[in-house]
C-alpha atoms as a PDB file:
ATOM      1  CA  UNK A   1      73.044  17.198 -51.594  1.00  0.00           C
ATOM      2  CA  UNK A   2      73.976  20.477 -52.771  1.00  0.00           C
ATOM      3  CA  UNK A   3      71.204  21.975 -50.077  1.00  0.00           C
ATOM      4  CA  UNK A   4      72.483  19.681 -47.707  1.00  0.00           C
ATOM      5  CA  UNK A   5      76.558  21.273 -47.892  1.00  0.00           C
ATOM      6  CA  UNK A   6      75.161  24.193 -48.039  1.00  0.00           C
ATOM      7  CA  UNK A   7      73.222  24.201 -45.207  1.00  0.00           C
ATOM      8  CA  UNK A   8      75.814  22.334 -43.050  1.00  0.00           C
ATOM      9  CA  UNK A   9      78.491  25.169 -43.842  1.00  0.00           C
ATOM     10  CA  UNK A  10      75.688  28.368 -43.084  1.00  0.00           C
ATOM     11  CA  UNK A  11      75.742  26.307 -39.899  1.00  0.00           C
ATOM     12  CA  UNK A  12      78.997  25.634 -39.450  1.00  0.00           C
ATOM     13  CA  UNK A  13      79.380  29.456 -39.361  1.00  0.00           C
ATOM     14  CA  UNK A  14      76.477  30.245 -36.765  1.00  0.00           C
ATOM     15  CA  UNK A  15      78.768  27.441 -34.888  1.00  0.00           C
ATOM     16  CA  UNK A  16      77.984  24.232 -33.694  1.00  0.00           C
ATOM     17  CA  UNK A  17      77.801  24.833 -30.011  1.00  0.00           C
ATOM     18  CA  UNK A  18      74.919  27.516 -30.381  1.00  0.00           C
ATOM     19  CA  UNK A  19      72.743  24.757 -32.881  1.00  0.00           C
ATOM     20  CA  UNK A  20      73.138  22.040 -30.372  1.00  0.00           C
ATOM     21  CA  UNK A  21      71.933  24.829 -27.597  1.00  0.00           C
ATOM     22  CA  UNK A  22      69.115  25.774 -29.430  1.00  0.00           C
ATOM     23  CA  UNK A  23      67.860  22.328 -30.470  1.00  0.00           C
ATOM     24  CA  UNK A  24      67.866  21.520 -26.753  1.00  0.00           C
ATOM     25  CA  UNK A  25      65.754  24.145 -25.317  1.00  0.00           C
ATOM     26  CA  UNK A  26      63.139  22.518 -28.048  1.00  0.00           C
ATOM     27  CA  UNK A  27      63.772  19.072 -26.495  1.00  0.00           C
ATOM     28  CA  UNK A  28      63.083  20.507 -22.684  1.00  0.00           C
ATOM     29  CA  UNK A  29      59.437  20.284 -23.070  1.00  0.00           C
ATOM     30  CA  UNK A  30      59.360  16.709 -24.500  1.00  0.00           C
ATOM     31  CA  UNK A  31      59.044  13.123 -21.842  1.00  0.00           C
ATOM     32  CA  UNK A  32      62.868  12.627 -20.656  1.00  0.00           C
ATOM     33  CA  UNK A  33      63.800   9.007 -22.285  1.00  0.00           C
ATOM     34  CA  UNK A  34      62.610  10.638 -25.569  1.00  0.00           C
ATOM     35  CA  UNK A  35      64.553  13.849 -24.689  1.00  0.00           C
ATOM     36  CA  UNK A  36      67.439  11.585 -23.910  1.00  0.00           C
ATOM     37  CA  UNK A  37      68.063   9.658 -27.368  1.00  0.00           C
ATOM     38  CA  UNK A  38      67.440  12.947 -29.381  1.00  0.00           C
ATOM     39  CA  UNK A  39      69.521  14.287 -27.691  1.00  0.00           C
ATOM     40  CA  UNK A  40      72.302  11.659 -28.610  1.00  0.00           C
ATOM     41  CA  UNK A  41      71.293  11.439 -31.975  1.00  0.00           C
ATOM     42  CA  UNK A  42      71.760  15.234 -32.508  1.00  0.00           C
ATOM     43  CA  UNK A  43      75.252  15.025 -30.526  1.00  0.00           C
ATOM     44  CA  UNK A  44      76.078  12.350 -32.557  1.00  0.00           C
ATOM     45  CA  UNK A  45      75.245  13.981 -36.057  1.00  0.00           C
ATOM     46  CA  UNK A  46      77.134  16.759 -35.088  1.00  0.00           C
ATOM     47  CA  UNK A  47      80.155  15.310 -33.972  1.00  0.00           C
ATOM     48  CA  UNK A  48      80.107  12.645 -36.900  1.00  0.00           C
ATOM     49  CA  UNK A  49      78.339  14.137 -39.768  1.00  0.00           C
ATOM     50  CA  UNK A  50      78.794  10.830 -42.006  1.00  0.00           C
ATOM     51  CA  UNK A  51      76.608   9.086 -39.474  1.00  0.00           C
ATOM     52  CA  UNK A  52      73.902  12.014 -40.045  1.00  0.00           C
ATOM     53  CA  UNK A  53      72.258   9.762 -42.687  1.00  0.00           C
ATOM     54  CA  UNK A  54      71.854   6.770 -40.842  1.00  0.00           C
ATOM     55  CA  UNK A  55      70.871   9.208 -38.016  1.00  0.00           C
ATOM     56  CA  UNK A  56      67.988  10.598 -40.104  1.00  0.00           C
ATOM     57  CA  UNK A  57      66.603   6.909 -40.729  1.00  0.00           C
ATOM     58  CA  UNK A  58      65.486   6.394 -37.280  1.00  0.00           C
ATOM     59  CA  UNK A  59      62.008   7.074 -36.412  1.00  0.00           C
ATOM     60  CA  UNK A  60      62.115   9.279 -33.164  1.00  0.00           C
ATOM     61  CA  UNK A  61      64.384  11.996 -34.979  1.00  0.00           C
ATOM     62  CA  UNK A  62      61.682  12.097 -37.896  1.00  0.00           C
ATOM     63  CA  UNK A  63      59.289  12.888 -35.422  1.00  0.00           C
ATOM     64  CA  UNK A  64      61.091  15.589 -33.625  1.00  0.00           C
ATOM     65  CA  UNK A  65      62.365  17.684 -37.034  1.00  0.00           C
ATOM     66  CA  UNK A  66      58.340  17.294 -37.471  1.00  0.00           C
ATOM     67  CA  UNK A  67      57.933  18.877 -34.123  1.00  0.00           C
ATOM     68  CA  UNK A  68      60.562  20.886 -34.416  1.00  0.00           C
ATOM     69  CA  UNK A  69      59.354  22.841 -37.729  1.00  0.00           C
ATOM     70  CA  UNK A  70      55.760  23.131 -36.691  1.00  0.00           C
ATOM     71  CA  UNK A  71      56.320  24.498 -33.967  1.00  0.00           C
ATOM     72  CA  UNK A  72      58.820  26.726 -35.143  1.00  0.00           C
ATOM     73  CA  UNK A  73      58.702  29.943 -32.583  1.00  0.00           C
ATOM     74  CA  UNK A  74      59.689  33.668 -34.354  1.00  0.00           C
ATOM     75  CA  UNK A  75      62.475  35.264 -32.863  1.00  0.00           C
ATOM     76  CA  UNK A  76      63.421  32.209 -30.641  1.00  0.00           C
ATOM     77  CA  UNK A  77      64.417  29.581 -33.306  1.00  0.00           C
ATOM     78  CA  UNK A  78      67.148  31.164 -35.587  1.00  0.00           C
ATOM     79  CA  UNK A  79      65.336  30.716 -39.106  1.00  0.00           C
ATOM     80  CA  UNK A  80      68.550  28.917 -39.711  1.00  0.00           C
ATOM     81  CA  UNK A  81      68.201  26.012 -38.051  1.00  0.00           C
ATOM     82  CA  UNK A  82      64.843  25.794 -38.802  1.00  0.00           C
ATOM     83  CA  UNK A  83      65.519  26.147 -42.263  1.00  0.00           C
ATOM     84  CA  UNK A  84      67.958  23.108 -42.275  1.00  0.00           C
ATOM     85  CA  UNK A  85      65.326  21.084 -40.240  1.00  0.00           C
ATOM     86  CA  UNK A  86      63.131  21.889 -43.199  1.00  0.00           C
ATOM     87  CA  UNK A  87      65.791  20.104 -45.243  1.00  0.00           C
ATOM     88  CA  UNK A  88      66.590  17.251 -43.378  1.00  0.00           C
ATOM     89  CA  UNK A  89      62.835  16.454 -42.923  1.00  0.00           C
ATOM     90  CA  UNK A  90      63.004  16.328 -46.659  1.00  0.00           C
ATOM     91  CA  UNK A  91      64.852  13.634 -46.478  1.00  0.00           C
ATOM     92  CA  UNK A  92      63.921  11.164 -43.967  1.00  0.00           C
ATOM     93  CA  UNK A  93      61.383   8.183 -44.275  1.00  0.00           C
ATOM     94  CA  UNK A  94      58.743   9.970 -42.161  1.00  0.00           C
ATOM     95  CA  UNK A  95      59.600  13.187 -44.228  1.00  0.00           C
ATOM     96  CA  UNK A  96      58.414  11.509 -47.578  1.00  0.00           C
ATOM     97  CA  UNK A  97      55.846   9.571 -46.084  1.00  0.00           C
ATOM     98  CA  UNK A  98      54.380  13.156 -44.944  1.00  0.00           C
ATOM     99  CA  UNK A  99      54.732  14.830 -48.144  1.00  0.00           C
ATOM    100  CA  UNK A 100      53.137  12.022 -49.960  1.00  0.00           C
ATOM    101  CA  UNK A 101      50.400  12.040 -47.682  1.00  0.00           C
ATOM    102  CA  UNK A 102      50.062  15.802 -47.673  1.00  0.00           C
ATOM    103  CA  UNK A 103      50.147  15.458 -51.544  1.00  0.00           C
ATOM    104  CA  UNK A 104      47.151  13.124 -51.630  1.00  0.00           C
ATOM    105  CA  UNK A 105      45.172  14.946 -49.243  1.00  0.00           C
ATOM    106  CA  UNK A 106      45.241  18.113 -51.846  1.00  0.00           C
ATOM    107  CA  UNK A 107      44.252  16.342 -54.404  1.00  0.00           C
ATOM    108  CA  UNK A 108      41.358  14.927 -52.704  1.00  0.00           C
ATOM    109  CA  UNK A 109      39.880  18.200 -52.017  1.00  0.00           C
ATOM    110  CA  UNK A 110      40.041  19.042 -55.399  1.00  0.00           C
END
């Protein structure tokens, strides 16, 4: 949680406006009802950070943080927001489900 506040003041500071800007030039390439409710979601996380949890529960937004972080462009995302994409792919359902999967595929090569 500690990672979490810490990450949602470094943003606070970039400001708010300029995340939500650069979270929707990702979202431009993506089919427009899907564009549409991530859109919302984000809004909605930012305006109403409480509701970020239950936010980060819902499939589609696992997906996109996913997207988001592998495709990761230098110079064009601030490593900012990526980093705190990082984080809050940490902590969603598809984010562990993804580790754990990860984790078992390494030790299967070994």
């Amino acid at each position: 949680n500690a990672t979490v506040w810490n990450a949602y003041l470094a943003l606070s500071a970039y400001g708010w406006p300029r995340v939500y800007r650069r979270v929707l030039e990702h979202t431009r390439t993506m089919p427009a009802a899907e564009r549409r409710r991530i859109n919302v979601s984000i809004k909605q996380a930012i305006r109403v950070p409480g509701q970020a949890t239950q936010i980060l529960t819902e499939s589609h937004v696992g997906r996109f943080l996913q997207n988001y972080v592998d495709n990761e462009v230098v110079g064009k995302n601030p490593s900012l927001v990526v980093a705190f994409a990082k984080t809050l792919l940490e902590r969603t359902t598809y984010g562990k489900v993804k580790k754990v999967m990860d984790n078992s595929k390494k030790r299967a090569k070994e």
